[in-house]
Protein backbone atom coordinates (compact mmCIF):
# COMPACT_ATOMS: atom_id res chain seq x y z
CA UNK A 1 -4.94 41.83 20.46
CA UNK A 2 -9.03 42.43 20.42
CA UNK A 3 -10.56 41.90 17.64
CA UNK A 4 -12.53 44.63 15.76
CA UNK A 5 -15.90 43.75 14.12
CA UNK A 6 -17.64 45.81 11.41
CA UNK A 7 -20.89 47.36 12.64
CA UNK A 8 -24.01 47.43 10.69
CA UNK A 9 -24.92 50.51 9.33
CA UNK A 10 -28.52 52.07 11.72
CA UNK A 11 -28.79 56.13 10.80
CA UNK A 12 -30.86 56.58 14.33
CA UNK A 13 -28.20 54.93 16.27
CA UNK A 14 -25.52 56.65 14.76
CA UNK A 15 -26.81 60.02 14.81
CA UNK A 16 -27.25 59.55 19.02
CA UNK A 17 -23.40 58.27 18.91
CA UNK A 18 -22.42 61.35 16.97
CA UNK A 19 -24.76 63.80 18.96
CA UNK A 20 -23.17 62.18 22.24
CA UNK A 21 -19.55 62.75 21.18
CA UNK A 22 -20.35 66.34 20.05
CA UNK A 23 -21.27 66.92 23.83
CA UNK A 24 -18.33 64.80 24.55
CA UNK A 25 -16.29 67.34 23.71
CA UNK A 26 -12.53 65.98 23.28
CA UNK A 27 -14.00 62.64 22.69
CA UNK A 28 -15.67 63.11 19.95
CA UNK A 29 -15.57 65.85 16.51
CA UNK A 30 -16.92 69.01 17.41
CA UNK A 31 -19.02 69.06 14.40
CA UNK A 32 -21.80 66.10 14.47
CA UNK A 33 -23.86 67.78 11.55
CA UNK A 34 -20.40 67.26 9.38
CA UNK A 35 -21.07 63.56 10.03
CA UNK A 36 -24.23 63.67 9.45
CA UNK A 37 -23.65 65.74 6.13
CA UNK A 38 -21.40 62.81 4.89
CA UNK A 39 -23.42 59.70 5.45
CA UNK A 40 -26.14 61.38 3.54
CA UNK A 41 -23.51 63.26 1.06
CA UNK A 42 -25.89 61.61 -1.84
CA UNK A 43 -29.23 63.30 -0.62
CA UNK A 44 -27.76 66.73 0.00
CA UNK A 45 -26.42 66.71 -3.44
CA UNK A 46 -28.98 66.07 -5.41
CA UNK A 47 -31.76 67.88 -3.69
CA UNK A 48 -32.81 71.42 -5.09
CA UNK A 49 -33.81 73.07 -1.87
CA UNK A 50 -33.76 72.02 1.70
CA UNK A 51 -37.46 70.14 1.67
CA UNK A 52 -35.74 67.68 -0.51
CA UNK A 53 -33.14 66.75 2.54
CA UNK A 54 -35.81 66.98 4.70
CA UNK A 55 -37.92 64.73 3.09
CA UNK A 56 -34.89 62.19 2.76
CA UNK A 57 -33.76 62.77 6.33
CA UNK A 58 -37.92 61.38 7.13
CA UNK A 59 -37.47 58.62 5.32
CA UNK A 60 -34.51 57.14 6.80
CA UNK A 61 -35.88 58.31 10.37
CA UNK A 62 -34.78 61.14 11.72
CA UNK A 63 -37.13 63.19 13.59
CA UNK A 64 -37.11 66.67 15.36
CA UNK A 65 -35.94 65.04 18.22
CA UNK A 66 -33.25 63.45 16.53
CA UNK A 67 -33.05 67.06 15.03
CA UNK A 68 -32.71 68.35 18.90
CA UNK A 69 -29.07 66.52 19.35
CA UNK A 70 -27.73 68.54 16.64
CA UNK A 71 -28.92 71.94 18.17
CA UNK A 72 -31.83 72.30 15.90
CA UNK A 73 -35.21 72.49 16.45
CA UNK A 74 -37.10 70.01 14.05
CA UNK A 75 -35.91 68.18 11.17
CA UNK A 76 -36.57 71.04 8.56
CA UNK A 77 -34.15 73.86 10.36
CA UNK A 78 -31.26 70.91 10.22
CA UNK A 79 -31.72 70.23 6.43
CA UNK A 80 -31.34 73.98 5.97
CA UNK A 81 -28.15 73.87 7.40
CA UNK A 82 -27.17 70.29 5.36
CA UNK A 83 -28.33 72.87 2.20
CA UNK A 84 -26.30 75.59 2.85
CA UNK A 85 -22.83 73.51 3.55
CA UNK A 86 -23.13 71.20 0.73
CA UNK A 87 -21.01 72.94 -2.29
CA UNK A 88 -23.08 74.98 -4.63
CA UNK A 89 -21.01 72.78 -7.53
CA UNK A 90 -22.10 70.17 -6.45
CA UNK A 91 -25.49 71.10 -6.76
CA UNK A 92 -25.09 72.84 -10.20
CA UNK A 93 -23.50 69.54 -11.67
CA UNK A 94 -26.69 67.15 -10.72
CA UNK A 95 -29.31 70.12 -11.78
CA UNK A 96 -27.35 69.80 -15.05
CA UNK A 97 -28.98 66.40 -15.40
CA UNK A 98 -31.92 65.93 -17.74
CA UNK A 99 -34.67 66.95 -16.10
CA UNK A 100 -38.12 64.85 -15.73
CA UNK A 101 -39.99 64.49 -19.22
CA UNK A 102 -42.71 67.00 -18.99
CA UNK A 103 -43.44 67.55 -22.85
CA UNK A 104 -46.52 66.93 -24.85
CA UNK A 105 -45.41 63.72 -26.38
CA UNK A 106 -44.48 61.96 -23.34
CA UNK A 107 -47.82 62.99 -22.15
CA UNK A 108 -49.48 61.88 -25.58
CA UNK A 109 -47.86 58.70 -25.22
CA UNK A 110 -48.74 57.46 -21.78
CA UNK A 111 -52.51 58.84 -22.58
CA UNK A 112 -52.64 56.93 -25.26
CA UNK A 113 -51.35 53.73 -23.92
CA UNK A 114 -54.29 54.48 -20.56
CA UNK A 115 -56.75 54.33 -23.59
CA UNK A 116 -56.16 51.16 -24.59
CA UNK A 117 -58.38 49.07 -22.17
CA UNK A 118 -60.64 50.79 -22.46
CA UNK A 119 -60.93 50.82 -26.56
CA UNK A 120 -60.48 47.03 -26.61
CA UNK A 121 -63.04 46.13 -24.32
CA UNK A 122 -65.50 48.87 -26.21
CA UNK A 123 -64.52 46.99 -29.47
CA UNK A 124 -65.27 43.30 -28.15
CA UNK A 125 -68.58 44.70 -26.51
CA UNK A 126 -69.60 46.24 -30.27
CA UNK A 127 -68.36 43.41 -32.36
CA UNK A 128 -70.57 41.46 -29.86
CA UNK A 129 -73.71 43.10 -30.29
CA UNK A 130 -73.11 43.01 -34.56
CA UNK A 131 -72.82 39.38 -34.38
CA UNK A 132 -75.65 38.47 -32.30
CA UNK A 133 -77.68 36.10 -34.07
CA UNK A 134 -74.97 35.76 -36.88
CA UNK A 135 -72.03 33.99 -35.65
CA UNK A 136 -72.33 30.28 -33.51
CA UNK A 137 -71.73 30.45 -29.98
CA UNK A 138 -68.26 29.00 -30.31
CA UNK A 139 -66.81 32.00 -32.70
CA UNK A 140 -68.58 34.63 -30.32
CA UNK A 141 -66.87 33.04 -27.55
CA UNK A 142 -63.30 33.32 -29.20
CA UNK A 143 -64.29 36.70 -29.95
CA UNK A 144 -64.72 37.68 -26.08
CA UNK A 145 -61.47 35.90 -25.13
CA UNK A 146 -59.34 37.71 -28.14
CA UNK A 147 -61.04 41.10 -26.58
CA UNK A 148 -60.32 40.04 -22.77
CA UNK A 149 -56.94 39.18 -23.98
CA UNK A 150 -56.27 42.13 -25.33
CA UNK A 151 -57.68 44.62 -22.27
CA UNK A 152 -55.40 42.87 -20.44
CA UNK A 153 -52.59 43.69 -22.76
CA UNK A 154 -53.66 47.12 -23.21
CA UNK A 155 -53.88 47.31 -18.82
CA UNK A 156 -50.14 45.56 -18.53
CA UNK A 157 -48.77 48.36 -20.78
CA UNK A 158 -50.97 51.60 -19.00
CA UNK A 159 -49.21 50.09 -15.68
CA UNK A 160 -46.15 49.87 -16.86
CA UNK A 161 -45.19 53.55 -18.09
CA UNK A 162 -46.96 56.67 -17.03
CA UNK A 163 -48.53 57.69 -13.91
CA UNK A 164 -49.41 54.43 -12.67
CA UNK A 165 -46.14 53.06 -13.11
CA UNK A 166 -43.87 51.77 -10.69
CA UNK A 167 -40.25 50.44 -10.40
CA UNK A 168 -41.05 47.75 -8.10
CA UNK A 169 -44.18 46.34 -9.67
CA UNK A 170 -47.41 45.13 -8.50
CA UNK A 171 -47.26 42.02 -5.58
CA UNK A 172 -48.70 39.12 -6.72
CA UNK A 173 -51.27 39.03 -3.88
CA UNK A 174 -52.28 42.65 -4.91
CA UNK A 175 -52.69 41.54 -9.25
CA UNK A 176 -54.62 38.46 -7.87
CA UNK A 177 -57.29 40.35 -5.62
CA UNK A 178 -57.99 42.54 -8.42
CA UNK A 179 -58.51 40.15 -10.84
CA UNK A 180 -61.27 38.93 -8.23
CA UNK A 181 -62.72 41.89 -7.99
CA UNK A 182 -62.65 42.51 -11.92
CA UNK A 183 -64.46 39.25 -12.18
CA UNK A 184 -66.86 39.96 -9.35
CA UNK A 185 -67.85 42.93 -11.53
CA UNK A 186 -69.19 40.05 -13.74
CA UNK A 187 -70.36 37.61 -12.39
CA UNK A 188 -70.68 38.34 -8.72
CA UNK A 189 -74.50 39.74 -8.76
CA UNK A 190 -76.10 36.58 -10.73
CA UNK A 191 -73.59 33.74 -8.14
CA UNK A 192 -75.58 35.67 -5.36
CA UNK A 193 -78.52 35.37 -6.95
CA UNK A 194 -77.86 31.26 -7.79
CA UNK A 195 -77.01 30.42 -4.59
CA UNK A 196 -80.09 32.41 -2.86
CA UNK A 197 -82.04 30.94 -4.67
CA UNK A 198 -80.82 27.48 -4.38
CA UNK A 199 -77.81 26.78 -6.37
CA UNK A 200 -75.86 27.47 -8.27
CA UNK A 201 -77.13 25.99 -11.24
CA UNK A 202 -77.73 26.51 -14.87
CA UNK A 203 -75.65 29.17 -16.91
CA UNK A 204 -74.49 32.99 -15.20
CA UNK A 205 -75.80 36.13 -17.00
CA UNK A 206 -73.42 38.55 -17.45
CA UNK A 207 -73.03 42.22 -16.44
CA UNK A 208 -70.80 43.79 -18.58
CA UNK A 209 -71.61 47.73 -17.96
CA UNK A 210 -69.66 48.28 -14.93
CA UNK A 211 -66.64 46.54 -16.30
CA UNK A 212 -66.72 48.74 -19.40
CA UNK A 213 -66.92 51.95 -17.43
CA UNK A 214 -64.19 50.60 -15.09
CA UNK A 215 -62.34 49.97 -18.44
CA UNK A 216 -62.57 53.60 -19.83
CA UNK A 217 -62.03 54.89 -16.54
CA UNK A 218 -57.86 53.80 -16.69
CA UNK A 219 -57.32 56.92 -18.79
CA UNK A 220 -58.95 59.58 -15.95
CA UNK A 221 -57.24 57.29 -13.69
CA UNK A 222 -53.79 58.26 -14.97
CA UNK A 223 -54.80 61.76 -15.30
CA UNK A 224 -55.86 62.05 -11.73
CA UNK A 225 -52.51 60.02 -10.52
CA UNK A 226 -50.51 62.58 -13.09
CA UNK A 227 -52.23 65.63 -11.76
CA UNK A 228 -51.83 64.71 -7.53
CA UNK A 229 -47.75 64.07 -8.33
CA UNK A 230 -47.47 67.06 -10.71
CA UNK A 231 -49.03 69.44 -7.81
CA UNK A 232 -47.47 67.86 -4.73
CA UNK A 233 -44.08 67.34 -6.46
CA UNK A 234 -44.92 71.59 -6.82
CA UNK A 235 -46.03 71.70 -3.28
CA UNK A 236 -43.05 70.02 -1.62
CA UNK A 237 -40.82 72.74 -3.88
CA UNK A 238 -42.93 75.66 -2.48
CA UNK A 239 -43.09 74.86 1.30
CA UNK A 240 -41.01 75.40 4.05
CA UNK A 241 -41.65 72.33 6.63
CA UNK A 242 -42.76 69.41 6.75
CA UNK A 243 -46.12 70.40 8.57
CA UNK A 244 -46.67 72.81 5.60
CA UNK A 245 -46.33 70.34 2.91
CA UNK A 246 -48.65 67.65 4.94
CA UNK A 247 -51.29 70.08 5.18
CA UNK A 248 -51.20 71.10 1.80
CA UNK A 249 -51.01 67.81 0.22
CA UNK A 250 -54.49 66.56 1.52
CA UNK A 251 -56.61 68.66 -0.36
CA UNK A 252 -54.70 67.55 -3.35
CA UNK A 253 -55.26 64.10 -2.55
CA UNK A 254 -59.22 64.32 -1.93
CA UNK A 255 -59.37 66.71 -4.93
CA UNK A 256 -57.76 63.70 -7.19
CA UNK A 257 -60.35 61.03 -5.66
CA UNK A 258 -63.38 63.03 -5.98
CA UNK A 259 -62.78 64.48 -9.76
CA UNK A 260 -61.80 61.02 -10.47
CA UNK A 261 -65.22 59.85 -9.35
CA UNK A 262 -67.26 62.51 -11.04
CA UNK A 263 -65.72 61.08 -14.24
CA UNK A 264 -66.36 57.33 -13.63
CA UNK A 265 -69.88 58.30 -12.46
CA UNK A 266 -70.37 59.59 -16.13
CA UNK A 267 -68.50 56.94 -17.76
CA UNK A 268 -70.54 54.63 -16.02
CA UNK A 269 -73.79 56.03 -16.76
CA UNK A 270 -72.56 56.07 -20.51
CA UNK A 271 -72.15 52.40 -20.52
CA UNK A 272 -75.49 51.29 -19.07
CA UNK A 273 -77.07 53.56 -21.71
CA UNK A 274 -75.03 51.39 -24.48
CA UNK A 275 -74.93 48.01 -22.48
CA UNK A 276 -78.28 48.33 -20.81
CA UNK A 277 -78.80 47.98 -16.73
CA UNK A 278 -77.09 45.23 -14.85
CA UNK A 279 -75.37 45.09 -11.94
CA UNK A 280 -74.58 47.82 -9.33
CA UNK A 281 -73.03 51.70 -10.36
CA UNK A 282 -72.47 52.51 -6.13
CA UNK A 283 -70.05 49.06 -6.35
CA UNK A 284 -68.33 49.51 -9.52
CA UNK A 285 -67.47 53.44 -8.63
CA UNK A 286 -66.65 52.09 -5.05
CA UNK A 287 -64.21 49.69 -7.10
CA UNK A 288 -62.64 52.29 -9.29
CA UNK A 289 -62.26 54.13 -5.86
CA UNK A 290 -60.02 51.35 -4.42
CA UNK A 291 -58.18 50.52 -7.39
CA UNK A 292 -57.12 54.10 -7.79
CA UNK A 293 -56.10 54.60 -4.29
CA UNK A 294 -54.28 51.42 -4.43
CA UNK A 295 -52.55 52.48 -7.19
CA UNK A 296 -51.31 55.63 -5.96
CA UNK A 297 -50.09 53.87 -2.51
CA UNK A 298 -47.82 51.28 -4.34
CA UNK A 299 -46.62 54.19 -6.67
CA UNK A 300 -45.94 55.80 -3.90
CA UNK A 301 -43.84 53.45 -2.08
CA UNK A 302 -46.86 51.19 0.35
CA UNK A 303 -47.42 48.40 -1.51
CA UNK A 304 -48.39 46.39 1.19
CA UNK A 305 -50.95 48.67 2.34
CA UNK A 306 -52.50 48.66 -1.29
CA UNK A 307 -52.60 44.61 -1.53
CA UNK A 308 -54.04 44.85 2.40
CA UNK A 309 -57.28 46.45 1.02
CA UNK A 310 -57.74 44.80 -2.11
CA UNK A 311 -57.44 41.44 -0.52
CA UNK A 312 -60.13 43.14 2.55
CA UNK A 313 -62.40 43.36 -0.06
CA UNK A 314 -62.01 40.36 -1.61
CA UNK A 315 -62.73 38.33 1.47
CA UNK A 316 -65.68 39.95 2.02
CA UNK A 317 -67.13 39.54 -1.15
CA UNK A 318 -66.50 35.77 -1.18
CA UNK A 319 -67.55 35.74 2.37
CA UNK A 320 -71.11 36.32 1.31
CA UNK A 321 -72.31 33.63 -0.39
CA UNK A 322 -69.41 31.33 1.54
CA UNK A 323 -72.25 32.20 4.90
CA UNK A 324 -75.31 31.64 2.46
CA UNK A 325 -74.39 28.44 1.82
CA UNK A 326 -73.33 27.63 5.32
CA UNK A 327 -76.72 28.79 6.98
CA UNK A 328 -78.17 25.99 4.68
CA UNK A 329 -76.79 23.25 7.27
CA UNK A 330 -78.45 22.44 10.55
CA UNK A 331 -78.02 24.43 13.26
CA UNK A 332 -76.02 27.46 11.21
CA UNK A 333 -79.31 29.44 10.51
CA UNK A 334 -78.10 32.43 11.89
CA UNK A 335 -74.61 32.78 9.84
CA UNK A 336 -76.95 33.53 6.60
CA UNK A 337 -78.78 36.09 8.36
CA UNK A 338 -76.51 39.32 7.87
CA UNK A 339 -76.19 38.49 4.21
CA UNK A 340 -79.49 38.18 3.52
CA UNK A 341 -81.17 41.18 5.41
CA UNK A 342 -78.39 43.01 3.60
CA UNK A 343 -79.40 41.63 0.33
CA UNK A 344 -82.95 42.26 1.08
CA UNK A 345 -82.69 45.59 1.82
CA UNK A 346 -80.41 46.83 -0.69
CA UNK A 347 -80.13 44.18 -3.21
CA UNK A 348 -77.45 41.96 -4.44
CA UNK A 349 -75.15 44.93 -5.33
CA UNK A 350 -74.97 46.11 -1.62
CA UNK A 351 -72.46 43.43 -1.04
CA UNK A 352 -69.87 44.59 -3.50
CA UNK A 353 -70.65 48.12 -2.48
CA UNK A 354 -70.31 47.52 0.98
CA UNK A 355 -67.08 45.49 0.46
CA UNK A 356 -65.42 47.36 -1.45
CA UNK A 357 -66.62 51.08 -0.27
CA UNK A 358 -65.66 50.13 2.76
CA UNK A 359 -61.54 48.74 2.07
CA UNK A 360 -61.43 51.78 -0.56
CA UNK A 361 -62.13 53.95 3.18
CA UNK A 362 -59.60 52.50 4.87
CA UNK A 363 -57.00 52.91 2.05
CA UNK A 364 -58.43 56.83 1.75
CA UNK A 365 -57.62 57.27 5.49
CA UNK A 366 -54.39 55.22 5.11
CA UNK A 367 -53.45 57.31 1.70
CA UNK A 368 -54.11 60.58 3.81
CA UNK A 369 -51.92 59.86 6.23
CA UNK A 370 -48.84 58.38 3.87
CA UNK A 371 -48.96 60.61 1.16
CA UNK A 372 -49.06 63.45 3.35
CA UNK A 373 -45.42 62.39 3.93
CA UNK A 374 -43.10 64.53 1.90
CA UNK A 375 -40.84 61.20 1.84
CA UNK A 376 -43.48 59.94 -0.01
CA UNK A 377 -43.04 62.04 -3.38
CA UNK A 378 -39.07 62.32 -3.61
CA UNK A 379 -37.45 60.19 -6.00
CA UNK A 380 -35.80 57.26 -4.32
């Protein structure tokens, strides 16, 4: 007797068996949707309207051709027809679920928690400035790393509920590349200046400014993140295809980015009025820029993507004064070249700018194209 071995589950494959048999005739059932209907039972039942199947049919790759085998001409026409059969029950028993938090204290909450960076760094910056001159070197030290300590705190717990959230968490390639980045904010103008100049040697002078604004910034970030889901989540309700949806979506998208920016502009201004000057407002906005967008693709469900550009921007901000010092040895002259007519021209800030303007452009593009997805915004 032949033995029978379980196949692995592939929704492509088995929609082409079940779209063959349906022309098979006697072969096969007569009714290849019904199949189709029953391996995605799940979906159908919990969406609200036939976008939601659609979406879900996208994400586990079916595609108007794939739509074609069952007599239907794209992928949006055949989730209207999943719609209509599933039992209206059914339907009315998951819509009888709580529905997603959208009061004023769960809003409250989250904003509050976004604030908290922000405040802590603002307090360790203040409590600096009192004690200049007053407390020893050591105790103002302790005093930056009990602030740093708790920023960090305050950012674990803005990233973990809210907007920014996700269920899968942060990679650890992604956390690491913006910690680099975070300390570039720092430190990165005055190592460029060191090693130009010779070095490094001596003690590194600080720029605090852009962090702060980056700092205050988490709270518009979450707003901006809150506002793009809120209207696209509204959009994929109110369209009827797929094309519809992508096209509206955009504008959301570039809407979020730039309002986001206007307020990080201003926030940054603020704190060189309070902090004084010191290193570069184009890098530190072009920062918030790709931290923001590589927020909302790992929210989103492209992680990967997200840690791609961080760690872009990372390598070429230590690849700067990595070719500085290598044009020191003989014969490598023209390796330094680049970094220093860039440097010359524009100043030490261009190369954060540059770097991370740059990666936060290739995750804007990559965003536009993802997000666009209604896959992208149903719940998984």
């Amino acid at each position: 007797m032949a033995r029978v071995h379980p196949r692995t589950a592939h929704p492509a494959r088995d929609t082409a068996v079940a779209a063959h048999q349906a022309a098979g005739g006697a072969h096969g059932t007569a009714d290849p949707v019904k199949a189709l209907m029953h391996r995605h039972r799940e979906l159908c039942e919990r969406a609200v309207d036939p976008l939601e199947i659609a979406a879900g049919l996208e994400a586990h790759g079916v595609t108007d051709r794939t739509a074609a085998r069952y007599r239907h001409r794209d992928v949006f026409s055949l989730a209207e027809e999943l719609f209509a059969r599933i039992p209206a029950v059914a339907r009315e028993s998951v819509a009888a679920g709580p529905a997603p938090a959208r009061d004023i204290e769960t809003r409250a909450a989250w904003s509050l928690r976004a604030l908290l960076p922000g405040a802590a760094c603002l307090a360790t910056f203040v409590a600096l400035r009192l004690t200049d001159g007053v407390l020893g070197g050591d105790a103002r030290l302790a005093i930056g790393a009990g602030g740093t300590l708790l920023a960090l705190i305050g950012l674990a717990l803005a990233l973990r509920t809210g907007p920014l959230s996700t269920r899968a968490g942060s990679s650890g390639t992604a956390a690491l590349c913006a910690c680099w980045l975070l300390g570039y904010v720092l430190y990165g103008d005055d190592l460029l200046h060191q090693v130009l100049s010779g070095g490094p040697e001596g003690p590194w002078t600080l720029t605090p400014a852009p962090l702060l604004g980056l700092a205050l910034a988490v709270a518009p970030a979450a707003w901006c993140a809150h506002l793009f889901s809120l209207y696209a989540h509204r959009r994929l309700h109110g369209s009827h295809a797929l094309e519809e949806f992508a096209a509206g979506v955009r504008p959301l998208l570039f809407g979020a980015v730039a309002l986001f920016v206007c307020v990080l502009a201003v926030l940054l201004y603020l704190a060189r009025l309070g902090l004084g000057t010191g290193g570069s407002p184009a890098a530190a906005a072009a920062l918030g820029v790709l931290l923001l967008l590589a927020r909302l693709l790992t929210v989103h469900g492209f992680p990967e993507a997200a840690a791609t550009g961080l760690a872009a921007a990372c390598a070429v901000e230590a690849a700067a004064p990595a070719l500085i010092l290598a044009g020191r040895l003989p014969g490598l002259d023209p390796l330094a070249r680049p970094v220093d007519a860039l440097i010359e021209a524009a100043g030490t800030g261009a190369v954060p700018a540059l770097a991370c303007g740059a990666a936060a452009l290739g995750l804007l593009t990559t965003a536009t194209l993802a997000l666009s997805r209604a896959s992208a915004h149903t719940a998984a």
